[in-house]
N, C-alpha and C. Protein backbone atom coordinates (compact mmCIF):
# COMPACT_ATOMS: atom_id res chain seq x y z
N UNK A 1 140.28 52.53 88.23
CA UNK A 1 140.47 51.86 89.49
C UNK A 1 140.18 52.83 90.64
N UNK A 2 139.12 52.83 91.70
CA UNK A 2 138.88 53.31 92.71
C UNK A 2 140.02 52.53 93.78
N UNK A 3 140.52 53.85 94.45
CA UNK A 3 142.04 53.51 95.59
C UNK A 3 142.30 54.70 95.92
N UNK A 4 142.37 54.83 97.58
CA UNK A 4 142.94 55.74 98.26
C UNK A 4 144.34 55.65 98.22
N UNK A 5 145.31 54.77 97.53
CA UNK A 5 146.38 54.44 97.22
C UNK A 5 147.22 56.08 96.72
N UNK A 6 148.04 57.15 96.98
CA UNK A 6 148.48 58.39 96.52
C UNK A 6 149.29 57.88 95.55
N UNK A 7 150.21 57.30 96.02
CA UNK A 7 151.51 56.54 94.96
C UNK A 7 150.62 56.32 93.53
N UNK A 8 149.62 55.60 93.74
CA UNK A 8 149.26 54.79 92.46
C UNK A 8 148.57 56.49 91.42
N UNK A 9 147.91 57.13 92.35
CA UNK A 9 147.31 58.70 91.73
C UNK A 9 148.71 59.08 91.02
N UNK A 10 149.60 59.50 91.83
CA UNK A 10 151.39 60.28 91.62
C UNK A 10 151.39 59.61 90.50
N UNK A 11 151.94 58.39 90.39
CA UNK A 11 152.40 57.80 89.19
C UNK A 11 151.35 57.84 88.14
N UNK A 12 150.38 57.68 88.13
CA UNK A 12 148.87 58.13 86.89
C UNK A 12 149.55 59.46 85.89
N UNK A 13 149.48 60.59 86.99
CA UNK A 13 149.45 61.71 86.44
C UNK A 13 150.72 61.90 86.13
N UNK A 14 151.74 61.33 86.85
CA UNK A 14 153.17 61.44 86.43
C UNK A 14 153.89 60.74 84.77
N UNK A 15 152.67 59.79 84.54
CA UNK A 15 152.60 59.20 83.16
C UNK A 15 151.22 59.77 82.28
N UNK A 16 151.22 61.24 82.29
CA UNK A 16 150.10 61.80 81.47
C UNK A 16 148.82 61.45 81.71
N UNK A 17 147.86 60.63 82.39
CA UNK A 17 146.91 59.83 82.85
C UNK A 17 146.35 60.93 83.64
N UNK A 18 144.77 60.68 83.17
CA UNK A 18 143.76 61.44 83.78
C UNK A 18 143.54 61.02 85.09
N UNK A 19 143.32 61.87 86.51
CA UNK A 19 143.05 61.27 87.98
C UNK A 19 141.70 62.12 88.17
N UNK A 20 141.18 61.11 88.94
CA UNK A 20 139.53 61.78 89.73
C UNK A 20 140.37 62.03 90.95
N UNK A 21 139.84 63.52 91.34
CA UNK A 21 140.71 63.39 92.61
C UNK A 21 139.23 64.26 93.89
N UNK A 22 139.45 63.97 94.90
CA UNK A 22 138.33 64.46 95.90
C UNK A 22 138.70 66.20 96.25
N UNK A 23 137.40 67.09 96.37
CA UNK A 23 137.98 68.14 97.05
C UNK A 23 136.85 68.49 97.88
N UNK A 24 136.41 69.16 98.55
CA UNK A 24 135.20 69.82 99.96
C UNK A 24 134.09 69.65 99.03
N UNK A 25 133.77 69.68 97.79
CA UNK A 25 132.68 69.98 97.43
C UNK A 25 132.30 69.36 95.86
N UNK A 26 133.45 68.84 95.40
CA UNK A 26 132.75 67.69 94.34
C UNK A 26 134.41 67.02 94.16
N UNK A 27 134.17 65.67 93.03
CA UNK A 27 135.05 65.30 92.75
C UNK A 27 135.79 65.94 90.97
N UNK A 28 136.88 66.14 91.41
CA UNK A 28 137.65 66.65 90.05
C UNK A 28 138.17 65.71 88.90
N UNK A 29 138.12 66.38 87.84
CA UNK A 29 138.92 65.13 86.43
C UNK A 29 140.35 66.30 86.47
N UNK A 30 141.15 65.40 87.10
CA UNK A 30 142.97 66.17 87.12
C UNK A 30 143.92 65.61 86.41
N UNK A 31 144.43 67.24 86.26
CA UNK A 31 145.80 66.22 85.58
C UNK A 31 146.70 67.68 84.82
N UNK A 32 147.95 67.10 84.56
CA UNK A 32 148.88 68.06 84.46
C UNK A 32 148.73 69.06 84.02
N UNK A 33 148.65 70.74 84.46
CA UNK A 33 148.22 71.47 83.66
C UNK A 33 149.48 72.20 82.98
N UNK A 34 150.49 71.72 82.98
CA UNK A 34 151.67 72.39 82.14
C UNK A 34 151.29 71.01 81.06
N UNK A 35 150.64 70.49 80.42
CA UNK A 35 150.26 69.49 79.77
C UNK A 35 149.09 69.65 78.63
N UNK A 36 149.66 70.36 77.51
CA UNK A 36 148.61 70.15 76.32
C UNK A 36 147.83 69.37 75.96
N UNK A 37 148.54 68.28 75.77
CA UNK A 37 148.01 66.47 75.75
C UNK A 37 146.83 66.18 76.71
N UNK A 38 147.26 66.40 77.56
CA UNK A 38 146.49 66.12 79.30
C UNK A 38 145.13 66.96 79.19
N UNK A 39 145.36 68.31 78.79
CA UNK A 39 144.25 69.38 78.77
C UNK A 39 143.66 69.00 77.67
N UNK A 40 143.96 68.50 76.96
CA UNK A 40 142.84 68.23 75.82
C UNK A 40 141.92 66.85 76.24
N UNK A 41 142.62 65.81 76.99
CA UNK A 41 142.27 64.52 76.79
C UNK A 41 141.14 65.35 77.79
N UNK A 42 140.89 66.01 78.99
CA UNK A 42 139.86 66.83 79.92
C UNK A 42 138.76 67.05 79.26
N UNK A 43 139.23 67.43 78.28
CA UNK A 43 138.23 68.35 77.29
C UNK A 43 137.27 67.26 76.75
N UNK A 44 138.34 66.59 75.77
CA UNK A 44 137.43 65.62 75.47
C UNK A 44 136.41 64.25 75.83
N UNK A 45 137.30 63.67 77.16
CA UNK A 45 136.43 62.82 77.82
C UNK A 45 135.20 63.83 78.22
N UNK A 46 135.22 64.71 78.69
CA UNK A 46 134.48 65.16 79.48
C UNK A 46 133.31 66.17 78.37
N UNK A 47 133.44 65.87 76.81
CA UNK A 47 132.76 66.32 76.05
C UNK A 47 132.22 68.67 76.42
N UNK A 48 133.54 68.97 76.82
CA UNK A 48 133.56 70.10 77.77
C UNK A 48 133.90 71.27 76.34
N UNK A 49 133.06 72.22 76.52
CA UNK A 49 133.47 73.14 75.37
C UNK A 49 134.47 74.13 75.77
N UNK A 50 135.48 73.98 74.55
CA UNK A 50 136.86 74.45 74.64
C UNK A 50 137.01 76.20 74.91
N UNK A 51 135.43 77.02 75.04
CA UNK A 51 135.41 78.28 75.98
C UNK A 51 135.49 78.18 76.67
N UNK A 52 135.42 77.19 77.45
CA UNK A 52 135.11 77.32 79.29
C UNK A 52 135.99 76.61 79.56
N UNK A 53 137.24 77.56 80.62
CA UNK A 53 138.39 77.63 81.14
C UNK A 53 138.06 76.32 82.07
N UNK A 54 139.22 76.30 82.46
CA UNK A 54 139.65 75.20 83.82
C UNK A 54 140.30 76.27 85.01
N UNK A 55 140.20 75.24 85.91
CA UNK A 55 140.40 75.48 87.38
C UNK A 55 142.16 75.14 87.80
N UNK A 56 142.71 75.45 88.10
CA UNK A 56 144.12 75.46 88.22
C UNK A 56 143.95 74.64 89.67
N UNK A 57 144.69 74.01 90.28
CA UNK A 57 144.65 73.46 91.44
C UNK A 57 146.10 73.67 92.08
N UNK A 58 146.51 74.31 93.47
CA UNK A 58 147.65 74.71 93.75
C UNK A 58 147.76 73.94 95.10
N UNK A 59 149.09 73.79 95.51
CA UNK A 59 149.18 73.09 97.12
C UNK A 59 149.45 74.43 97.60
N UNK A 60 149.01 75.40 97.40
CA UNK A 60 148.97 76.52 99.08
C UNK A 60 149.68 78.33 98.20
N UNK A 61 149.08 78.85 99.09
CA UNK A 61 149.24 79.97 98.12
C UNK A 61 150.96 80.34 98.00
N UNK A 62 151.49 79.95 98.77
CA UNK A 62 152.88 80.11 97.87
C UNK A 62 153.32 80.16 96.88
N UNK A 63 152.07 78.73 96.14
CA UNK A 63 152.69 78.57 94.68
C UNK A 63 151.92 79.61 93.94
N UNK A 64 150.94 80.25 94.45
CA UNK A 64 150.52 81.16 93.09
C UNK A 64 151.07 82.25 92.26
N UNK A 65 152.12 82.62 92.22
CA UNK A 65 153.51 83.09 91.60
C UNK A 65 154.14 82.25 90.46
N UNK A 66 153.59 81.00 90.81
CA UNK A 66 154.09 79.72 89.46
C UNK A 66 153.45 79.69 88.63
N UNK A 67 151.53 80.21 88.55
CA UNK A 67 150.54 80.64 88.03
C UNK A 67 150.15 81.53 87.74
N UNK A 68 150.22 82.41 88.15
CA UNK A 68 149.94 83.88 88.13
C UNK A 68 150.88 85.20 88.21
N UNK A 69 150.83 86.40 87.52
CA UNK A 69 151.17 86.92 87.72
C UNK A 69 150.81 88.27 88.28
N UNK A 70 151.14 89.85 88.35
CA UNK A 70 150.52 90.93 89.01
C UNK A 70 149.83 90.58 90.17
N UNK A 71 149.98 89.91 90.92
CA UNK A 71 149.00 89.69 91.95
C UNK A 71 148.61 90.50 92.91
N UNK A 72 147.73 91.07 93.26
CA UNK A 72 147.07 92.12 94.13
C UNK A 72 147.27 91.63 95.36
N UNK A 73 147.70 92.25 96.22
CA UNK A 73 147.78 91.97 98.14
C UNK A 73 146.17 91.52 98.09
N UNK A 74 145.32 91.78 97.63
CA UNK A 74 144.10 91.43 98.55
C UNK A 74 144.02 89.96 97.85
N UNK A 75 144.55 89.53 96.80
CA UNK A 75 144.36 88.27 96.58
C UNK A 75 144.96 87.28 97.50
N UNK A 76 146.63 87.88 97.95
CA UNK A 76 146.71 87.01 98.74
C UNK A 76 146.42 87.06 100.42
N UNK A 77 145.64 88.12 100.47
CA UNK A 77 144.92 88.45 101.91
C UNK A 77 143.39 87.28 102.12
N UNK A 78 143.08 87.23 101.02
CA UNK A 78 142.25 86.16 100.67
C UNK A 78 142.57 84.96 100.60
N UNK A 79 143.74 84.60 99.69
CA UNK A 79 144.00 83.41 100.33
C UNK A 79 144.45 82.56 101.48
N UNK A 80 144.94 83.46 102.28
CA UNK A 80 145.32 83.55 103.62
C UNK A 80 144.28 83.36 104.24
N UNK A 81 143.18 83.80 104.04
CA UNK A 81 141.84 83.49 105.19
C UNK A 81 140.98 82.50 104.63
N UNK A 82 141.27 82.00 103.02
CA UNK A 82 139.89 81.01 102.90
C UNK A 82 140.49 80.01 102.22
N UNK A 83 142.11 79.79 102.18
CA UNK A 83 142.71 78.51 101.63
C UNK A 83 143.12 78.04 102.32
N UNK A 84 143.06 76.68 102.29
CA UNK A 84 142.36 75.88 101.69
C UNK A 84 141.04 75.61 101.60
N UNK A 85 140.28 75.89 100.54
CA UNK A 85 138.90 75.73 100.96
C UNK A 85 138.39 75.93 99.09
N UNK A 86 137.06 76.37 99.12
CA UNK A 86 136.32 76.83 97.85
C UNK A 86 136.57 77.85 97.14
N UNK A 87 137.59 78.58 97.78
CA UNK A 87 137.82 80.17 97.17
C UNK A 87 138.60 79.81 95.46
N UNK A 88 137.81 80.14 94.44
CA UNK A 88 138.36 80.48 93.51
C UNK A 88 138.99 81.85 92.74
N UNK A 89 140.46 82.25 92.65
CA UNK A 89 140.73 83.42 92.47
C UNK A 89 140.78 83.83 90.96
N UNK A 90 140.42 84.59 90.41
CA UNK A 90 140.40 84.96 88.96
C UNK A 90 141.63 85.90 88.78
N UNK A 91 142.86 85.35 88.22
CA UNK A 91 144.17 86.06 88.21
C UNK A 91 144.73 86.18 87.04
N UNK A 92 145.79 87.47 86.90
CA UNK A 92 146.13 87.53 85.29
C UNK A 92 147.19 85.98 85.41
N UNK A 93 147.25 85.88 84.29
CA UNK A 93 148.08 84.15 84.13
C UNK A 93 149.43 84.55 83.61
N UNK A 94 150.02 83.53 84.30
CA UNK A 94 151.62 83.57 83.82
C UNK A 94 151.91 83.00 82.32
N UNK A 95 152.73 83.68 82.12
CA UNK A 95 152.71 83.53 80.06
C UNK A 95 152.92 81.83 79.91
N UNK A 96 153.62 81.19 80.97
CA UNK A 96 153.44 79.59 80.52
C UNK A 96 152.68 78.96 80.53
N UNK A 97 151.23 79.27 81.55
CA UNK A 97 150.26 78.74 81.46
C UNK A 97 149.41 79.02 80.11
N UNK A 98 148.90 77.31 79.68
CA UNK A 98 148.38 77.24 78.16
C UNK A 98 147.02 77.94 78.08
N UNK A 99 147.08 78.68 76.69
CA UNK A 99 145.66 79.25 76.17
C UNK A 99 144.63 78.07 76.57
N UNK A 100 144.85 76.83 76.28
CA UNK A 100 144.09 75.71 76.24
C UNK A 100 143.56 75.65 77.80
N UNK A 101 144.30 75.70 79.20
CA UNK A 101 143.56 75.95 80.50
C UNK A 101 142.52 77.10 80.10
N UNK A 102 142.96 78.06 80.09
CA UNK A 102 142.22 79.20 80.29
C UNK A 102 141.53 79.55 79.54
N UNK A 103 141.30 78.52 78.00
CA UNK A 103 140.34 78.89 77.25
C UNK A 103 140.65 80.56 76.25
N UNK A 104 141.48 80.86 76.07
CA UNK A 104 142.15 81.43 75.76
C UNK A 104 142.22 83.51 76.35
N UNK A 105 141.66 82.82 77.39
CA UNK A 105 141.63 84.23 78.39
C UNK A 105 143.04 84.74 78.78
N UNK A 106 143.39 85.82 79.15
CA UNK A 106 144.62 86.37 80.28
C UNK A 106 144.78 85.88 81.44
N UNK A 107 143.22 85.53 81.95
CA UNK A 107 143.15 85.00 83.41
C UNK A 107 143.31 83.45 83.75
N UNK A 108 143.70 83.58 84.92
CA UNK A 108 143.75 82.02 85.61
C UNK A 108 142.55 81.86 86.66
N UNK A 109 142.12 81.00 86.40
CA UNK A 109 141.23 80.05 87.83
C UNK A 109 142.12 79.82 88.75
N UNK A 110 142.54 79.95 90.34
CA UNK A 110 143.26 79.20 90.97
C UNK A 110 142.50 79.20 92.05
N UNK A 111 142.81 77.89 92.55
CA UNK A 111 142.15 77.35 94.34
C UNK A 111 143.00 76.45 94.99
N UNK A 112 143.32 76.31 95.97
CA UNK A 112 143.64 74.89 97.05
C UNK A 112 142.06 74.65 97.40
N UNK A 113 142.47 73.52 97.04
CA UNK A 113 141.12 72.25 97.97
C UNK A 113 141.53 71.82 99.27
N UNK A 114 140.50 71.59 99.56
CA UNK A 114 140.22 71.46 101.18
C UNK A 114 139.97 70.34 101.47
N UNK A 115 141.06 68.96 100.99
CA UNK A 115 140.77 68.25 101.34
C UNK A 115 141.93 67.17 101.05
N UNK A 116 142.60 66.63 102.41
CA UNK A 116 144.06 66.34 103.17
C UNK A 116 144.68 65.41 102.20
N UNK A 117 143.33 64.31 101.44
CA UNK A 117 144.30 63.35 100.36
C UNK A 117 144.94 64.36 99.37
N UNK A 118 143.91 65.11 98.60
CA UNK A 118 144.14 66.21 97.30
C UNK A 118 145.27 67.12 97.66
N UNK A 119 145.58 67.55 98.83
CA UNK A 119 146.22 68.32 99.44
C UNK A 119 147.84 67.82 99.51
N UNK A 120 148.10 66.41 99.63
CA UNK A 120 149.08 65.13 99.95
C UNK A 120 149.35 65.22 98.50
N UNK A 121 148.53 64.86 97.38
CA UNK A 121 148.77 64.27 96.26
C UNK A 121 149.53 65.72 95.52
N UNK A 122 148.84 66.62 95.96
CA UNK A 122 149.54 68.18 95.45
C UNK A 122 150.70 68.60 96.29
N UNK A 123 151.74 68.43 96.54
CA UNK A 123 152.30 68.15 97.86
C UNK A 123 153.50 67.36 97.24
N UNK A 124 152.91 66.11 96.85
CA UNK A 124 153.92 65.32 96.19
C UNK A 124 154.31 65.66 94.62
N UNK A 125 153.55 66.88 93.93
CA UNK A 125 153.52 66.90 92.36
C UNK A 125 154.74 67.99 91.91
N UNK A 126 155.63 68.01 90.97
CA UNK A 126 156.38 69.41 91.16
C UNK A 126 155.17 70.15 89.50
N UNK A 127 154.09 69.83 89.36
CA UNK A 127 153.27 70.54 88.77
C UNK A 127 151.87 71.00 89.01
N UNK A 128 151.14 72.05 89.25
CA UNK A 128 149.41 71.70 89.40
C UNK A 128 148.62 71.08 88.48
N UNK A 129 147.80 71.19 89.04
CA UNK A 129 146.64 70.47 88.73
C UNK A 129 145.50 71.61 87.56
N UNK A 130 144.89 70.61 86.53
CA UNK A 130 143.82 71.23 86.26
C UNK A 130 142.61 70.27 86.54
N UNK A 131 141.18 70.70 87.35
CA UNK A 131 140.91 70.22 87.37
C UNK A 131 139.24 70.44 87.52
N UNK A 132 138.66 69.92 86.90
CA UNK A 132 137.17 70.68 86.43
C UNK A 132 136.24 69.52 87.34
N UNK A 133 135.01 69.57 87.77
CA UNK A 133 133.94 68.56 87.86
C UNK A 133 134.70 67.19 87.09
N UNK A 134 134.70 66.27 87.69
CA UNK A 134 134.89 64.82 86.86
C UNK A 134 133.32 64.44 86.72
N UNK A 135 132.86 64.87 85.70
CA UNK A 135 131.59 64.57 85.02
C UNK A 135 131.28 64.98 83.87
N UNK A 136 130.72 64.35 83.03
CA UNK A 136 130.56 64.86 81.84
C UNK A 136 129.56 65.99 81.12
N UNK A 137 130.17 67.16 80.89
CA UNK A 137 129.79 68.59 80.54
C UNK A 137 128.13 68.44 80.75
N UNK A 138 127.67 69.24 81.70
CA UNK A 138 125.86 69.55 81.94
C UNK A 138 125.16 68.29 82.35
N UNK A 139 126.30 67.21 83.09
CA UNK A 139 125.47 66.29 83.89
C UNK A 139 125.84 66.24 85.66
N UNK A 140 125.57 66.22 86.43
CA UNK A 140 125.58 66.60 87.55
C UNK A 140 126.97 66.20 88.72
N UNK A 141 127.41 66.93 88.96
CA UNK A 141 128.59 67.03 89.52
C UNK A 141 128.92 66.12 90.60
N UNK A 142 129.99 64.81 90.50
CA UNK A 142 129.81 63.89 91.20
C UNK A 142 130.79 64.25 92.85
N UNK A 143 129.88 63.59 94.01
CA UNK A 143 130.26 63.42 95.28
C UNK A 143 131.24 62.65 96.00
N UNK A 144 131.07 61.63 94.98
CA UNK A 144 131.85 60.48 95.59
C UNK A 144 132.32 59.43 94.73
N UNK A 145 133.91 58.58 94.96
CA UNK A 145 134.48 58.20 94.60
C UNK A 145 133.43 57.16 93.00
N UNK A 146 132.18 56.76 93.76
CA UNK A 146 131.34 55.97 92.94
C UNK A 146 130.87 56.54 92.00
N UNK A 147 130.40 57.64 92.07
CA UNK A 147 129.83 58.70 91.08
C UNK A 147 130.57 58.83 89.86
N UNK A 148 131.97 59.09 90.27
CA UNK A 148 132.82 59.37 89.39
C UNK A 148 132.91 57.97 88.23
N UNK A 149 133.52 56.80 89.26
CA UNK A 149 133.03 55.50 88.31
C UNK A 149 131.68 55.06 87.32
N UNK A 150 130.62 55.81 87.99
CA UNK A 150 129.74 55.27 86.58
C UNK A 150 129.94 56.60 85.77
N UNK A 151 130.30 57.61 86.17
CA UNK A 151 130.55 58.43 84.49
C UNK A 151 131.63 57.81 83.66
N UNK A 152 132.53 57.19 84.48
CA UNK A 152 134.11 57.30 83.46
C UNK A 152 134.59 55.82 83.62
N UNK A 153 133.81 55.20 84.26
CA UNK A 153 134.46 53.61 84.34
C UNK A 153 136.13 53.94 84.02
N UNK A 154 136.78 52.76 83.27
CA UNK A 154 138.33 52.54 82.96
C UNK A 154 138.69 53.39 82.24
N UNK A 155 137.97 54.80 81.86
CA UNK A 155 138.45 55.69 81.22
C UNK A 155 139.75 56.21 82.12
N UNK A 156 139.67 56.09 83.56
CA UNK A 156 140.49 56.78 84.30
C UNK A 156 141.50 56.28 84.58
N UNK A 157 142.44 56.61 84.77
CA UNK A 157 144.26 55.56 85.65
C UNK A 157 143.77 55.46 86.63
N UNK A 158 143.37 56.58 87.66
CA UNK A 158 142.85 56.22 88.80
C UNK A 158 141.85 57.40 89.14
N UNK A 159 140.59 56.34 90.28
CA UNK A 159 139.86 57.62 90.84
C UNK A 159 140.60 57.58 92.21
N UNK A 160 140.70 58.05 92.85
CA UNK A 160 141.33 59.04 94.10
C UNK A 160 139.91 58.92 95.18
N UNK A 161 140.24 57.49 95.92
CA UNK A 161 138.48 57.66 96.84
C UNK A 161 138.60 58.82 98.06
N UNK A 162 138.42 59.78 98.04
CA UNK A 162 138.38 60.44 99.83
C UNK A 162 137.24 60.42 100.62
N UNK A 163 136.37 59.54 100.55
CA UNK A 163 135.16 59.37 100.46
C UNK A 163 133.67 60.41 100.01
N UNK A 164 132.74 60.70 100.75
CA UNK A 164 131.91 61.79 100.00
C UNK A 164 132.46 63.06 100.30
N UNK A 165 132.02 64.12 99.23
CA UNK A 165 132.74 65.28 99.61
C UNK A 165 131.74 65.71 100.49
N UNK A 166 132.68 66.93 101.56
CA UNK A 166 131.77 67.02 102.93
C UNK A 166 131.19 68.35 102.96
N UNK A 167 131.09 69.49 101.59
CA UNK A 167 130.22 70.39 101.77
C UNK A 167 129.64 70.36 100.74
């Protein structure tokens, strides 16, 4: 179901359910990343090989302490100047975060998106997000709420319209 509706996203992911959600620069396949279940169903809709980590999705660098650990001042000197936005940080990972995000690395992916629905919907979650391209592995990274629908039709609880992404 395409809907700018947040409630209807919240409750998706709050019942294990995969969300397309919008960020500055493509649309994401999200969903709980304290969630084994969740991280696999990623994997597999999205025919995505189980080396290649995921993207952690955070509402603001505060939380990256819930994700990460050792964190270097310049990481969060960085996030301070380019979050919310595209900045992806490569960080050692906190022992709860699953081998299965990270592909069984030390490190974490983490970013805030730059973009006010994704931002709202993370905001309302007491978990992040993992959340990769909502497209299926080596086909082209979708823009907009529609895009996302012809890869995944009713595969999804919900896509998350924010309309096209704007970089």
């Amino acid at each position: 179901m395409i809907t700018n509706d947040i409630v209807k996203a919240i409750k998706a992911l709050q019942q294990d359910q995969l969300v397309a959600i919008p960020t500055e620069t493509v649309y994401g396949l999200a969903g709980n990343a304290h969630n084994d279940d969740v991280v696999r169903k990623i994997y597999a809709l999205k025919n995505r090989p189980a080396y290649n980590p995921l993207i952690v999705h955070i509402k603001s660098a505060s939380f990256l302490p819930k994700v990460a650990q050792n964190i270097p001042q310049l990481a969060f000197d960085l996030a301070d100047r380019f979050w919310p936005g595209p900045l992806t940080l490569l960080l050692e990972k906190q022992v709860h975060i699953s081998a299965a995000v990270t592909a069984g690395n030390p490190t974490v992916a983490v970013r805030v998106p730059d973009h006010l629905l994704t931002l709202s919907l993370l905001e309302s979650l007491e978990f992040p997000l993992v959340a990769p391209s909502a497209n299926p592995f080596g086909s082209i990274s979708p823009t907009s709420a529609e895009h996302v629908w012809h890869y995944f039709g009713d595969s999804l609880g919900v896509i998350l319209d924010g309309g096209h992404c704007a970089k």
